[in-house]
PDB file of N, CA and C in Angstrom:
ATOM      1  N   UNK A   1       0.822  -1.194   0.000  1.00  0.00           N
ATOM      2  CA  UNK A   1       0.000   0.000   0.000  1.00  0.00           C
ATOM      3  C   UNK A   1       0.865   1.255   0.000  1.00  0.00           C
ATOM      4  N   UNK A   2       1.905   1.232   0.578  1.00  0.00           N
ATOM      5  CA  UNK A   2       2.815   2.235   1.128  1.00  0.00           C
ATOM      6  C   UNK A   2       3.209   2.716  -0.516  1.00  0.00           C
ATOM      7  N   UNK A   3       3.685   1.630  -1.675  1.00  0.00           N
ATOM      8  CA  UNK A   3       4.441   1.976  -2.585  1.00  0.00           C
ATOM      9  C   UNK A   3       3.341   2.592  -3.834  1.00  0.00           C
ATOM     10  N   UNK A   4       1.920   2.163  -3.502  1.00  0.00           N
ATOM     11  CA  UNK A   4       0.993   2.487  -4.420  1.00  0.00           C
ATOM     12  C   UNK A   4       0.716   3.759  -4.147  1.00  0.00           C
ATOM     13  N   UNK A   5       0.661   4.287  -2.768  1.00  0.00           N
ATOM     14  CA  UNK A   5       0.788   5.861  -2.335  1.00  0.00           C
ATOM     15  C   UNK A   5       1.902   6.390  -2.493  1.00  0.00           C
ATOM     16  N   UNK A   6       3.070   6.015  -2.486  1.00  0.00           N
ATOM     17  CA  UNK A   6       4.121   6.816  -3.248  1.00  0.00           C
ATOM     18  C   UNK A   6       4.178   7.022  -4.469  1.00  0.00           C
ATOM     19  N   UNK A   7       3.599   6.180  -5.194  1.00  0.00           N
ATOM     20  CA  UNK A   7       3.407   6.224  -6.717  1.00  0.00           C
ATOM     21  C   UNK A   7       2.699   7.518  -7.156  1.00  0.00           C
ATOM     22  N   UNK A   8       1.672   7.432  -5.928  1.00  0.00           N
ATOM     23  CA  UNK A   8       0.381   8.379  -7.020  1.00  0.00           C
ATOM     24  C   UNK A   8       0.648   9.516  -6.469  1.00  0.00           C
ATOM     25  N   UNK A   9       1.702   9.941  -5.074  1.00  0.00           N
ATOM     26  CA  UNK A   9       2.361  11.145  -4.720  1.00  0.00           C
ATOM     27  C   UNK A   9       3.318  11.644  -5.967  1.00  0.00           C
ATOM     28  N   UNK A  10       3.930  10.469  -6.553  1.00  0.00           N
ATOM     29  CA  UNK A  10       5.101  10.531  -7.542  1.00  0.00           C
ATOM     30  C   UNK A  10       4.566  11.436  -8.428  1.00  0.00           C
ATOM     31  N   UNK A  11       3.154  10.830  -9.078  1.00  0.00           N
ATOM     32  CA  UNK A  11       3.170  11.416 -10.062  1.00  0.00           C
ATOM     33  C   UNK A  11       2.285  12.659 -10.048  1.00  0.00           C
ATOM     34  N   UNK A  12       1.715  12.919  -8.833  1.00  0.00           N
ATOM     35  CA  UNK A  12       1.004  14.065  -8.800  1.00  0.00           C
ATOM     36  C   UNK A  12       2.015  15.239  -8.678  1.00  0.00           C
ATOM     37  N   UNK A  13       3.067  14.998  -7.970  1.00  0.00           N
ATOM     38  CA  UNK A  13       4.506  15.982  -7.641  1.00  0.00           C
ATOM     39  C   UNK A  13       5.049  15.934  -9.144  1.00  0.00           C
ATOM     40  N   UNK A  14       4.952  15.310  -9.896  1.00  0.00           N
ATOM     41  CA  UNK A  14       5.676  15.182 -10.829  1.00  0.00           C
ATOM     42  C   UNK A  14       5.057  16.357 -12.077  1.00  0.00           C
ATOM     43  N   UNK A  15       3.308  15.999 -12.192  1.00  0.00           N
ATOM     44  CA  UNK A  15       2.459  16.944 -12.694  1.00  0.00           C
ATOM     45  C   UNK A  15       1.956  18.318 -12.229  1.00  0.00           C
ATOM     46  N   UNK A  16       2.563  18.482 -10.825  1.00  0.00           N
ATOM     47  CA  UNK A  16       2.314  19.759 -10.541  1.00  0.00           C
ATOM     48  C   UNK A  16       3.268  20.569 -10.872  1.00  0.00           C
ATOM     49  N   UNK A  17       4.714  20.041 -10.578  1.00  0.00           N
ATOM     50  CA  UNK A  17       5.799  20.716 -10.408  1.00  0.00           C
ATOM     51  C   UNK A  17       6.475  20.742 -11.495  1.00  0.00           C
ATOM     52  N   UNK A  18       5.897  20.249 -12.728  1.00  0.00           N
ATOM     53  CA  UNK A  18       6.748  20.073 -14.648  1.00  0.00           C
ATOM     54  C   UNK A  18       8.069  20.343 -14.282  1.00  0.00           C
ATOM     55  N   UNK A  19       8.868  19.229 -13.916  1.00  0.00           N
ATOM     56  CA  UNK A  19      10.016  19.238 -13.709  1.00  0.00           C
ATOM     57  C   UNK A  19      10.843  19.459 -15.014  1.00  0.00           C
ATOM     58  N   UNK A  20      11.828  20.030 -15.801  1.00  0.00           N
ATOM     59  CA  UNK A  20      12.380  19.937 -16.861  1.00  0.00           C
ATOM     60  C   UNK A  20      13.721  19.037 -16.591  1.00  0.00           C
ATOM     61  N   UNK A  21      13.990  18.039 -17.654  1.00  0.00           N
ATOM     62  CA  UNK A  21      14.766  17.101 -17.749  1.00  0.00           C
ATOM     63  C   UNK A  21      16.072  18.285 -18.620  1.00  0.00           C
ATOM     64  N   UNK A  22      17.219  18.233 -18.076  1.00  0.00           N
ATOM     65  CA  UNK A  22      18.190  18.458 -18.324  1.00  0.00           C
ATOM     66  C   UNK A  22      18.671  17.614 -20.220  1.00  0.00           C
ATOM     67  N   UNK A  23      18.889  18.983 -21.278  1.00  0.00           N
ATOM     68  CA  UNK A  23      19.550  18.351 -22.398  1.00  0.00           C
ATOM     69  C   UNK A  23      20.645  17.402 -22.347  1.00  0.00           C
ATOM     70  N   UNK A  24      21.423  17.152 -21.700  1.00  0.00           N
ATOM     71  CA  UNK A  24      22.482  16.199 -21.469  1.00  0.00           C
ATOM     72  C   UNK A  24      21.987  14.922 -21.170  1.00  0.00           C
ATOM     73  N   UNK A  25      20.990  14.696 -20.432  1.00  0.00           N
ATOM     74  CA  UNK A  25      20.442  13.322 -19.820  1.00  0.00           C
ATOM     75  C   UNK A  25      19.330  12.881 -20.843  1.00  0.00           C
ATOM     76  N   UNK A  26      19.004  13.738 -21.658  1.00  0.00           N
ATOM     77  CA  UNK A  26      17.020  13.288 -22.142  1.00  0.00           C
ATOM     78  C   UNK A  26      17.564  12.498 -22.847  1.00  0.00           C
ATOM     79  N   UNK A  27      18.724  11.837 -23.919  1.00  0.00           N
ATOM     80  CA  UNK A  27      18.539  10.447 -24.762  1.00  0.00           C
ATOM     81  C   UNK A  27      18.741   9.663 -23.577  1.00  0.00           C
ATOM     82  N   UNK A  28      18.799   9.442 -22.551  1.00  0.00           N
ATOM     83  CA  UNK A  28      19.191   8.208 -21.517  1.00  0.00           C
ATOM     84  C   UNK A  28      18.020   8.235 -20.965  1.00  0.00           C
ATOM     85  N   UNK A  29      16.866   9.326 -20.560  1.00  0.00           N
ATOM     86  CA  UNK A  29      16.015   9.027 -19.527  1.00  0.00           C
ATOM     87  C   UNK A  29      15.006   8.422 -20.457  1.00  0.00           C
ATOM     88  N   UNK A  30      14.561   7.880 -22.074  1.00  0.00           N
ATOM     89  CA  UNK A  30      13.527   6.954 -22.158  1.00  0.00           C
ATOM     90  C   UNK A  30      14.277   5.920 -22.031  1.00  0.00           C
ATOM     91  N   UNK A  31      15.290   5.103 -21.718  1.00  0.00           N
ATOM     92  CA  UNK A  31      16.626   3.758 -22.026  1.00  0.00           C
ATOM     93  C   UNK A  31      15.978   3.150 -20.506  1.00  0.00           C
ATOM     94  N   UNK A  32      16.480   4.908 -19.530  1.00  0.00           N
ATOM     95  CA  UNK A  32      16.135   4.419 -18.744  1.00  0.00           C
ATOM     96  C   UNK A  32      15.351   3.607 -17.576  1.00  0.00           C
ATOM     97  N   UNK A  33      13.918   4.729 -18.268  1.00  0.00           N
ATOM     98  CA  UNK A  33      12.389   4.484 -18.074  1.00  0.00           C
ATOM     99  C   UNK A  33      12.276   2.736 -18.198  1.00  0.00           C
ATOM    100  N   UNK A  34      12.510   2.639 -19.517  1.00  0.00           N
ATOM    101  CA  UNK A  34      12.249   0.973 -19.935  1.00  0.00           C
ATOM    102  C   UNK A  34      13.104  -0.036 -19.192  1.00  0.00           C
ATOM    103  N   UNK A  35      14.318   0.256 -19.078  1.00  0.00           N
ATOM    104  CA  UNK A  35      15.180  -0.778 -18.195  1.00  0.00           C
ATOM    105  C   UNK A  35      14.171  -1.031 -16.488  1.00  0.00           C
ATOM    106  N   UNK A  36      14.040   0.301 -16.224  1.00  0.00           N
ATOM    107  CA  UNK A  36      13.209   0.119 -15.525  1.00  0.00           C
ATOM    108  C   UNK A  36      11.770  -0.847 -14.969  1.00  0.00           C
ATOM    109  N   UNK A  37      10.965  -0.608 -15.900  1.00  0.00           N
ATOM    110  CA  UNK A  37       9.644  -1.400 -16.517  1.00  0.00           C
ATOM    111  C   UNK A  37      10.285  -2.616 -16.328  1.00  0.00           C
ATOM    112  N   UNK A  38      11.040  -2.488 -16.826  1.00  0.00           N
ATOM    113  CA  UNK A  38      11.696  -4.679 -16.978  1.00  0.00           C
ATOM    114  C   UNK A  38      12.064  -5.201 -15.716  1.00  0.00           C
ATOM    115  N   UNK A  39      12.848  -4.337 -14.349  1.00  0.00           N
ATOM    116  CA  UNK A  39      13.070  -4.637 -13.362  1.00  0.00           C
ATOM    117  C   UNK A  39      11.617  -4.583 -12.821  1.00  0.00           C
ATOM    118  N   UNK A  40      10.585  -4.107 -12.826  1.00  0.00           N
ATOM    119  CA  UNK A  40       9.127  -4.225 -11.991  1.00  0.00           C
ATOM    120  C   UNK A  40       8.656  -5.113 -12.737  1.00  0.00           C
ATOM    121  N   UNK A  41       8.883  -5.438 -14.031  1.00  0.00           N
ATOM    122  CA  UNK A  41       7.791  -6.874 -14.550  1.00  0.00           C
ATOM    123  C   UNK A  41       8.470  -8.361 -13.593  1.00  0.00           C
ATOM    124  N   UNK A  42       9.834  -8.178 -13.541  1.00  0.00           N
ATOM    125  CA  UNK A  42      10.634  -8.996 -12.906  1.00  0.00           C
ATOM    126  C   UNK A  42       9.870  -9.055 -11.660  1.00  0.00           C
ATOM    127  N   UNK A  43      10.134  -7.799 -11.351  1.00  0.00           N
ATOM    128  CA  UNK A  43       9.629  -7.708  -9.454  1.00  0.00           C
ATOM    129  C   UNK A  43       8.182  -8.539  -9.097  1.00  0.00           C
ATOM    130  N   UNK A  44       7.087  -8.114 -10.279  1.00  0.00           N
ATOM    131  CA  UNK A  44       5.998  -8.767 -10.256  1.00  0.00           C
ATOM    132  C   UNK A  44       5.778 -10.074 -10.375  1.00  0.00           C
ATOM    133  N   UNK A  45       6.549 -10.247 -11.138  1.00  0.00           N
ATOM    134  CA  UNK A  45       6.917 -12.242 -11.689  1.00  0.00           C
ATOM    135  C   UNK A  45       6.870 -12.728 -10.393  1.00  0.00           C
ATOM    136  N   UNK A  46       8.210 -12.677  -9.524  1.00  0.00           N
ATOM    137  CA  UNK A  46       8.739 -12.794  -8.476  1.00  0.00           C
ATOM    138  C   UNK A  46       7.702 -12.847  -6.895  1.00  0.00           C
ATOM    139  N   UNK A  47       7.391 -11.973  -7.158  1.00  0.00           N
ATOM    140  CA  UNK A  47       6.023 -11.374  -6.388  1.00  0.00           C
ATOM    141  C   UNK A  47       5.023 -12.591  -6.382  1.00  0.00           C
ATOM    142  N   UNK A  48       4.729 -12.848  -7.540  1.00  0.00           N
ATOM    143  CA  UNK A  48       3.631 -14.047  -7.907  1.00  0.00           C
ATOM    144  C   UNK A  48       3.644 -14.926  -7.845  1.00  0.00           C
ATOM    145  N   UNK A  49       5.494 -15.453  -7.835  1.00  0.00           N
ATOM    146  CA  UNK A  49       5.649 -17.107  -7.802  1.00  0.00           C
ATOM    147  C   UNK A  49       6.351 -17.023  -6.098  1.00  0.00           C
ATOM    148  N   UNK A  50       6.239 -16.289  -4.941  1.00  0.00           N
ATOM    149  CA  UNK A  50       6.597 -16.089  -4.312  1.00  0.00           C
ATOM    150  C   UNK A  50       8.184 -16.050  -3.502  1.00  0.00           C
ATOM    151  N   UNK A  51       8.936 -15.688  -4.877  1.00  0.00           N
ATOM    152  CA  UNK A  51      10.763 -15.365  -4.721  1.00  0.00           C
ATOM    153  C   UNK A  51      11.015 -14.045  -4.494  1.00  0.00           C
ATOM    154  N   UNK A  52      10.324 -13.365  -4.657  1.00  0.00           N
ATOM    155  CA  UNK A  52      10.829 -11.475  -4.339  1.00  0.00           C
ATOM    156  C   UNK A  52      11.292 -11.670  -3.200  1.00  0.00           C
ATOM    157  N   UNK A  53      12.902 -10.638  -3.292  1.00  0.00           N
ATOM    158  CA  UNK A  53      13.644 -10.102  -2.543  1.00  0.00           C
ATOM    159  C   UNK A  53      14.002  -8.626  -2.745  1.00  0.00           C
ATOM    160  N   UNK A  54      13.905  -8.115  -1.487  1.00  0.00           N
ATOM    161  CA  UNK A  54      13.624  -6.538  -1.866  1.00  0.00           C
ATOM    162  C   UNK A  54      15.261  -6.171  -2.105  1.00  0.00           C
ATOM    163  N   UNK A  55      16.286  -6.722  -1.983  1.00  0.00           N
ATOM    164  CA  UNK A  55      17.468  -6.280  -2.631  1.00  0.00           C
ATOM    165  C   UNK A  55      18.025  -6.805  -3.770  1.00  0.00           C
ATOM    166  N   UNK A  56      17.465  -7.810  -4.032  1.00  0.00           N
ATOM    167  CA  UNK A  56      17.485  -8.276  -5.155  1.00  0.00           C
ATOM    168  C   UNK A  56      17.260  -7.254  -6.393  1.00  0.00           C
ATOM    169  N   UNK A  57      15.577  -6.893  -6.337  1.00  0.00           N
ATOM    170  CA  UNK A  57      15.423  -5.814  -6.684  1.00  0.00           C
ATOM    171  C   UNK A  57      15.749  -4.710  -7.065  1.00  0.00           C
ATOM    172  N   UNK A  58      16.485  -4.122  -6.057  1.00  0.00           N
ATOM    173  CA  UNK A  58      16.749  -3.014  -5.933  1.00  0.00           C
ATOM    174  C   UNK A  58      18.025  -2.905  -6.513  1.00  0.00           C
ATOM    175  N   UNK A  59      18.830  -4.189  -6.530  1.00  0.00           N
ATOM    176  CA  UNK A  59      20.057  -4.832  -7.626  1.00  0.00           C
ATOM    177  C   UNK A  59      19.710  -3.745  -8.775  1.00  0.00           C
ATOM    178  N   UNK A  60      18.237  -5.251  -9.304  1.00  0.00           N
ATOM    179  CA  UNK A  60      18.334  -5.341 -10.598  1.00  0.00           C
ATOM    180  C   UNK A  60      17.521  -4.161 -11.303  1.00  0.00           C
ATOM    181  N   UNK A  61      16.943  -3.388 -10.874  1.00  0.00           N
ATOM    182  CA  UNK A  61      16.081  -2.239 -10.983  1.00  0.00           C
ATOM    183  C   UNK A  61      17.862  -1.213 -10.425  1.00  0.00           C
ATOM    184  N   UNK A  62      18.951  -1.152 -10.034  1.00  0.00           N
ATOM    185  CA  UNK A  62      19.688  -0.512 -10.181  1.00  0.00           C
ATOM    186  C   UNK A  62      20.726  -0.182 -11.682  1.00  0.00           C
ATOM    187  N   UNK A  63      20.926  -1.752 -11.611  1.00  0.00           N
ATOM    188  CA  UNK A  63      22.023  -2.476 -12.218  1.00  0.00           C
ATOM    189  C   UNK A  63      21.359  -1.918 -13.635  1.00  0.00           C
ATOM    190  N   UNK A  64      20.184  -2.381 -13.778  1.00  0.00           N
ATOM    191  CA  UNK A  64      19.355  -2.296 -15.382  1.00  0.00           C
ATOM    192  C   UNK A  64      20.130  -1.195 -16.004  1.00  0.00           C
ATOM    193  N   UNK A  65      19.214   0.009 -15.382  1.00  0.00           N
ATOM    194  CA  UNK A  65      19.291   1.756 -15.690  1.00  0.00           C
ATOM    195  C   UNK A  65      20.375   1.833 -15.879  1.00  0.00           C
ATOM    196  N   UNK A  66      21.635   1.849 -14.967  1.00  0.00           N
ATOM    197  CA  UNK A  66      23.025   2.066 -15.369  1.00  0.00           C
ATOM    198  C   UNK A  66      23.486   1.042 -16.331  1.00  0.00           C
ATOM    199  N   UNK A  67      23.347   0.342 -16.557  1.00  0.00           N
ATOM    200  CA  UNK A  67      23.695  -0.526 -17.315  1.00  0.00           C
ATOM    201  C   UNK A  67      23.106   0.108 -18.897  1.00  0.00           C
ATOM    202  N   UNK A  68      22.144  -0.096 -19.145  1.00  0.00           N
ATOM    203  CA  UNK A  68      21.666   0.759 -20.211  1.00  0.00           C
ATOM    204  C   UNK A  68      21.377   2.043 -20.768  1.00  0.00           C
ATOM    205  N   UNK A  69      21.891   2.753 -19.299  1.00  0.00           N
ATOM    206  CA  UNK A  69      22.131   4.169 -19.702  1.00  0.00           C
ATOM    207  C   UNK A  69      23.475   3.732 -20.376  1.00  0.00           C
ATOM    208  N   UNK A  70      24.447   3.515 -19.928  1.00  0.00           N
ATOM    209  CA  UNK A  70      26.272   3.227 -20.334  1.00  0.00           C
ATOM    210  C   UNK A  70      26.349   2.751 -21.658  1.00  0.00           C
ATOM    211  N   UNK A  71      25.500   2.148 -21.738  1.00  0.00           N
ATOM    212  CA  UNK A  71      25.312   0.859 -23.534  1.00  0.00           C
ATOM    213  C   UNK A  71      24.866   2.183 -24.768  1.00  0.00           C
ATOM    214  N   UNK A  72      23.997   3.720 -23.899  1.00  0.00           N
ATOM    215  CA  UNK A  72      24.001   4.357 -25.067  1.00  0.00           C
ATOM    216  C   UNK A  72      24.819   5.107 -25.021  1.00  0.00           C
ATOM    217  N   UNK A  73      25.174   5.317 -23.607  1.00  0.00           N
ATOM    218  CA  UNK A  73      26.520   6.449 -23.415  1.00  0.00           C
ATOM    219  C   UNK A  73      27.677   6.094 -24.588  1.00  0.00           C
ATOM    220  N   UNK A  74      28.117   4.744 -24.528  1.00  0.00           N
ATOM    221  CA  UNK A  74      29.289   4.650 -25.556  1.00  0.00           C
ATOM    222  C   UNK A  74      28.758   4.455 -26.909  1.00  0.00           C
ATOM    223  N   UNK A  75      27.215   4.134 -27.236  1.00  0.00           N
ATOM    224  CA  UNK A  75      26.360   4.039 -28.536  1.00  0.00           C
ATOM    225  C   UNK A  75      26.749   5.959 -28.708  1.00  0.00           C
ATOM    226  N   UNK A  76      26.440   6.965 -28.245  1.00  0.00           N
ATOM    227  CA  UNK A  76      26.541   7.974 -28.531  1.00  0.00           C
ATOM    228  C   UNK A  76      28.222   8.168 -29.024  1.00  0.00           C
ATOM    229  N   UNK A  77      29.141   8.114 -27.791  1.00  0.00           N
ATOM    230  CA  UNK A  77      30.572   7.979 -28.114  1.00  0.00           C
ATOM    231  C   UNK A  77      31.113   7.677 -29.428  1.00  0.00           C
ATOM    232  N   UNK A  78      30.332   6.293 -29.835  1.00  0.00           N
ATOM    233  CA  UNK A  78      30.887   5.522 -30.960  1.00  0.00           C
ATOM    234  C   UNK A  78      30.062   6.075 -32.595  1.00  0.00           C
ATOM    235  N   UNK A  79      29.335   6.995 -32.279  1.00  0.00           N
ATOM    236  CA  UNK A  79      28.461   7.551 -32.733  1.00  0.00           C
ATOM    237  C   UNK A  79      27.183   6.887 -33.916  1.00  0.00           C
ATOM    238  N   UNK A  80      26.789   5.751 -32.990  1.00  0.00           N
ATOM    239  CA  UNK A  80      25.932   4.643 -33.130  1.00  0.00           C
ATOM    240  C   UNK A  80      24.585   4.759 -32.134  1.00  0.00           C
ATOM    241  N   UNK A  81      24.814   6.065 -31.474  1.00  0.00           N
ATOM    242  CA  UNK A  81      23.532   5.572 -30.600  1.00  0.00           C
ATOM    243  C   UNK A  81      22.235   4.974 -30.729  1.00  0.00           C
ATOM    244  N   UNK A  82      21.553   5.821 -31.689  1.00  0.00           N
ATOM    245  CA  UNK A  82      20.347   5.858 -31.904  1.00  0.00           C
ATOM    246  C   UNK A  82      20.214   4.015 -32.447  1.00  0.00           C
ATOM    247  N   UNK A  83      21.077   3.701 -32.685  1.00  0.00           N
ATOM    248  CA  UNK A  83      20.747   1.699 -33.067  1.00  0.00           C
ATOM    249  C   UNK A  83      21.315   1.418 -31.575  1.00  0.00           C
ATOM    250  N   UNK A  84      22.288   1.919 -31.026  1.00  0.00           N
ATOM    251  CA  UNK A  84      22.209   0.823 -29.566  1.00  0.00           C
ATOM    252  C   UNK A  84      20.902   1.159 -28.565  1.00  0.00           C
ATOM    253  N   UNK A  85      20.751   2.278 -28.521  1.00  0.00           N
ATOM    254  CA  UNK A  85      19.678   2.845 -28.073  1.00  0.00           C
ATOM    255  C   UNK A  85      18.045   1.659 -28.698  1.00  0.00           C
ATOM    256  N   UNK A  86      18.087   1.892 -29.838  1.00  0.00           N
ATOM    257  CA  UNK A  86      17.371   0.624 -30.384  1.00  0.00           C
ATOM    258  C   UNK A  86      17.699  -1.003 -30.140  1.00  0.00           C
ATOM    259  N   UNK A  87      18.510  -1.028 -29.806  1.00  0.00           N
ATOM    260  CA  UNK A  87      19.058  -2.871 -29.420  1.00  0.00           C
ATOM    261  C   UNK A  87      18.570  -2.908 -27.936  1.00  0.00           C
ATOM    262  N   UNK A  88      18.933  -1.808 -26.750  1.00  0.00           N
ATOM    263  CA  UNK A  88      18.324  -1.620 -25.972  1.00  0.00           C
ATOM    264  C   UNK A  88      16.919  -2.034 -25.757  1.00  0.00           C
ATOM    265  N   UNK A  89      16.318  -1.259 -26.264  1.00  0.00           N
ATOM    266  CA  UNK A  89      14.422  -1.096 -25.838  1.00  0.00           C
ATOM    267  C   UNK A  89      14.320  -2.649 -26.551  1.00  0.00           C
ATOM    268  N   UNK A  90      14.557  -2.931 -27.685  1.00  0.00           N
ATOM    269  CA  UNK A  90      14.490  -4.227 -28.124  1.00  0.00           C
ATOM    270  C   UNK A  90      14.600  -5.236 -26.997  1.00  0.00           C
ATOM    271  N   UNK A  91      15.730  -5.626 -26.522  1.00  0.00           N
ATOM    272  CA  UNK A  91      16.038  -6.245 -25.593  1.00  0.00           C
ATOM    273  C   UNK A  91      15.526  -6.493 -24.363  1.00  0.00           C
ATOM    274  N   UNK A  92      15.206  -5.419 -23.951  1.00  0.00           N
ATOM    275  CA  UNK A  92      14.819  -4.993 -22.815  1.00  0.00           C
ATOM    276  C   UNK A  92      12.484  -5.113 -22.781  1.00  0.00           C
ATOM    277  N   UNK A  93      12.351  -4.793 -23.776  1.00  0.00           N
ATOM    278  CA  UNK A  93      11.121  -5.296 -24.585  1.00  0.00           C
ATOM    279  C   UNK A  93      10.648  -6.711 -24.573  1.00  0.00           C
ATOM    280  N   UNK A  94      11.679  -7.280 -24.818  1.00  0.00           N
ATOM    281  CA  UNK A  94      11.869  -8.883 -24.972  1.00  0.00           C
ATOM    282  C   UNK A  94      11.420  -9.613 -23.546  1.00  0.00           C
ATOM    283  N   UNK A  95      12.210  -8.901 -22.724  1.00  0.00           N
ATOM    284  CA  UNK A  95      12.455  -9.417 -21.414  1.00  0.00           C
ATOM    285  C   UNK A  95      10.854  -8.839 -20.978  1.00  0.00           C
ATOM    286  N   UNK A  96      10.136  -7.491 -21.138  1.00  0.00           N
ATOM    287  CA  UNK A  96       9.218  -7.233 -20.362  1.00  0.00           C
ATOM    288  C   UNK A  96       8.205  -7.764 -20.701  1.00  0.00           C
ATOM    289  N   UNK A  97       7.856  -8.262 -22.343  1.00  0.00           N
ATOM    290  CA  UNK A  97       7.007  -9.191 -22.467  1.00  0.00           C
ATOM    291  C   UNK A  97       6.899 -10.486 -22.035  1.00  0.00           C
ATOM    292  N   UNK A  98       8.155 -11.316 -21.939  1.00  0.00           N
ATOM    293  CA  UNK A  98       8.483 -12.469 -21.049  1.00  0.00           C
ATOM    294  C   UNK A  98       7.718 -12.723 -20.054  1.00  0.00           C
ATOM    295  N   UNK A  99       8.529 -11.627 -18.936  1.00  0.00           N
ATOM    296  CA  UNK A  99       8.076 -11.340 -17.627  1.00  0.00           C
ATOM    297  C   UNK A  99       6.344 -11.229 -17.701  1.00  0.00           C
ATOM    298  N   UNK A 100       5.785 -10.493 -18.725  1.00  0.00           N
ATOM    299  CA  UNK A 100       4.133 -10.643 -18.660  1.00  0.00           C
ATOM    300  C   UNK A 100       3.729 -12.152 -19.015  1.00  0.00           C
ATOM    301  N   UNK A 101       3.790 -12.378 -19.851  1.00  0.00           N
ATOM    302  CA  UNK A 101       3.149 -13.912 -20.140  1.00  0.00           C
ATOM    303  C   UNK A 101       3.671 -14.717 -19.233  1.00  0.00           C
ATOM    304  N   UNK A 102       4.635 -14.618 -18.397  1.00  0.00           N
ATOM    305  CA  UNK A 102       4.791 -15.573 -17.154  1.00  0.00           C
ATOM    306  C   UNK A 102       3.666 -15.004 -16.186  1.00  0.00           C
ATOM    307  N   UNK A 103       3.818 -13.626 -15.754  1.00  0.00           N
ATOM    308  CA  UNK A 103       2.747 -13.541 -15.165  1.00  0.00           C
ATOM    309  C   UNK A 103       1.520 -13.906 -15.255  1.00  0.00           C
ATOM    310  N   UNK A 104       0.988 -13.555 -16.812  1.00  0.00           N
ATOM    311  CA  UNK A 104      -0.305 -14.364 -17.249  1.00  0.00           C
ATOM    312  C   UNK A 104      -0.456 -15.362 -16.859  1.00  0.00           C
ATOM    313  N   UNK A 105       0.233 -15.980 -16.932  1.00  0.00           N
ATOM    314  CA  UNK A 105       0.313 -17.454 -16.822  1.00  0.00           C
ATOM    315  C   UNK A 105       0.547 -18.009 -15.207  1.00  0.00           C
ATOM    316  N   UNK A 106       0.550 -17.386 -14.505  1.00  0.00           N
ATOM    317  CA  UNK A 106       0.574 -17.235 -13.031  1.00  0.00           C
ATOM    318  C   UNK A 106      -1.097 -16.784 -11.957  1.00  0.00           C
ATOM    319  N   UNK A 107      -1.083 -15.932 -13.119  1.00  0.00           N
ATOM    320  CA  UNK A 107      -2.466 -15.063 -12.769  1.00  0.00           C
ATOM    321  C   UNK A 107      -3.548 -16.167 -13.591  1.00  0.00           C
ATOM    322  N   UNK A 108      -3.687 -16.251 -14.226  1.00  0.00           N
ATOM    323  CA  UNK A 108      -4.993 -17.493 -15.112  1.00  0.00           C
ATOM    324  C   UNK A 108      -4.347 -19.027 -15.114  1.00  0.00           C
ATOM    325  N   UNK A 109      -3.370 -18.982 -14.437  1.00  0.00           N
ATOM    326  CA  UNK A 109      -3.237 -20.661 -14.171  1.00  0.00           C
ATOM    327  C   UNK A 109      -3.020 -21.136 -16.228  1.00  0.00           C
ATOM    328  N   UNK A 110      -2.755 -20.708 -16.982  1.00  0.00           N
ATOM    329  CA  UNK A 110      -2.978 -20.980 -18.313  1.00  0.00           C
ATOM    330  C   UNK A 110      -1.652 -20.840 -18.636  1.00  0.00           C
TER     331      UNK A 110
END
């Protein structure tokens, strides 16, 4: 309950206060967003088949973001981003649909 009320604090602070994202960071913060998504489909999986560990988590919901921020950081460097940036969400896509149809399949027994 605690994290569903931080959520909807999140995003009400978030819509009141139109935070502006810094030009230096905005190609990393959608990489990041999604790496993200993939560590909570995980979290949910986990959640459902009853293995969640809250540092685990907090690992892999760390590890993700930096990890795939860095993959476009040197995609930019190498001046390839916009396709690693794409291998990214791909990847990372892969994994969050996974993570759902396991859930499905958790949730409807199917």
């Amino acid at each position: 309950m605690i994290a569903i009320l931080g959520l909807v604090v999140g995003v009400v602070l978030g819509l009141w206060l139109d935070p502006a994202v810094p030009a230096i960071i905005q190609p990393y913060l959608p990489i990041a967003v999604v790496a993200a998504l993939d560590a909570l489909a995980g979290a949910l999986r986990a959640v459902l088949a009853g293995t969640f560990n809250d540092r685990v988590f907090t690992v892999s919901f760390l590890s993700n973001v930096v990890v795939a921020a860095l993959i476009v950081f040197l995609g930019d460097q190498l001046g390839v981003g916009s396709q690693l940036s794409t291998g990214v969400v791909v990847v990372l896509g892969i994994r969050i649909f996974t993570n759902a149809a396991a859930i499905r399949r958790q949730l409807f027994k199917a």
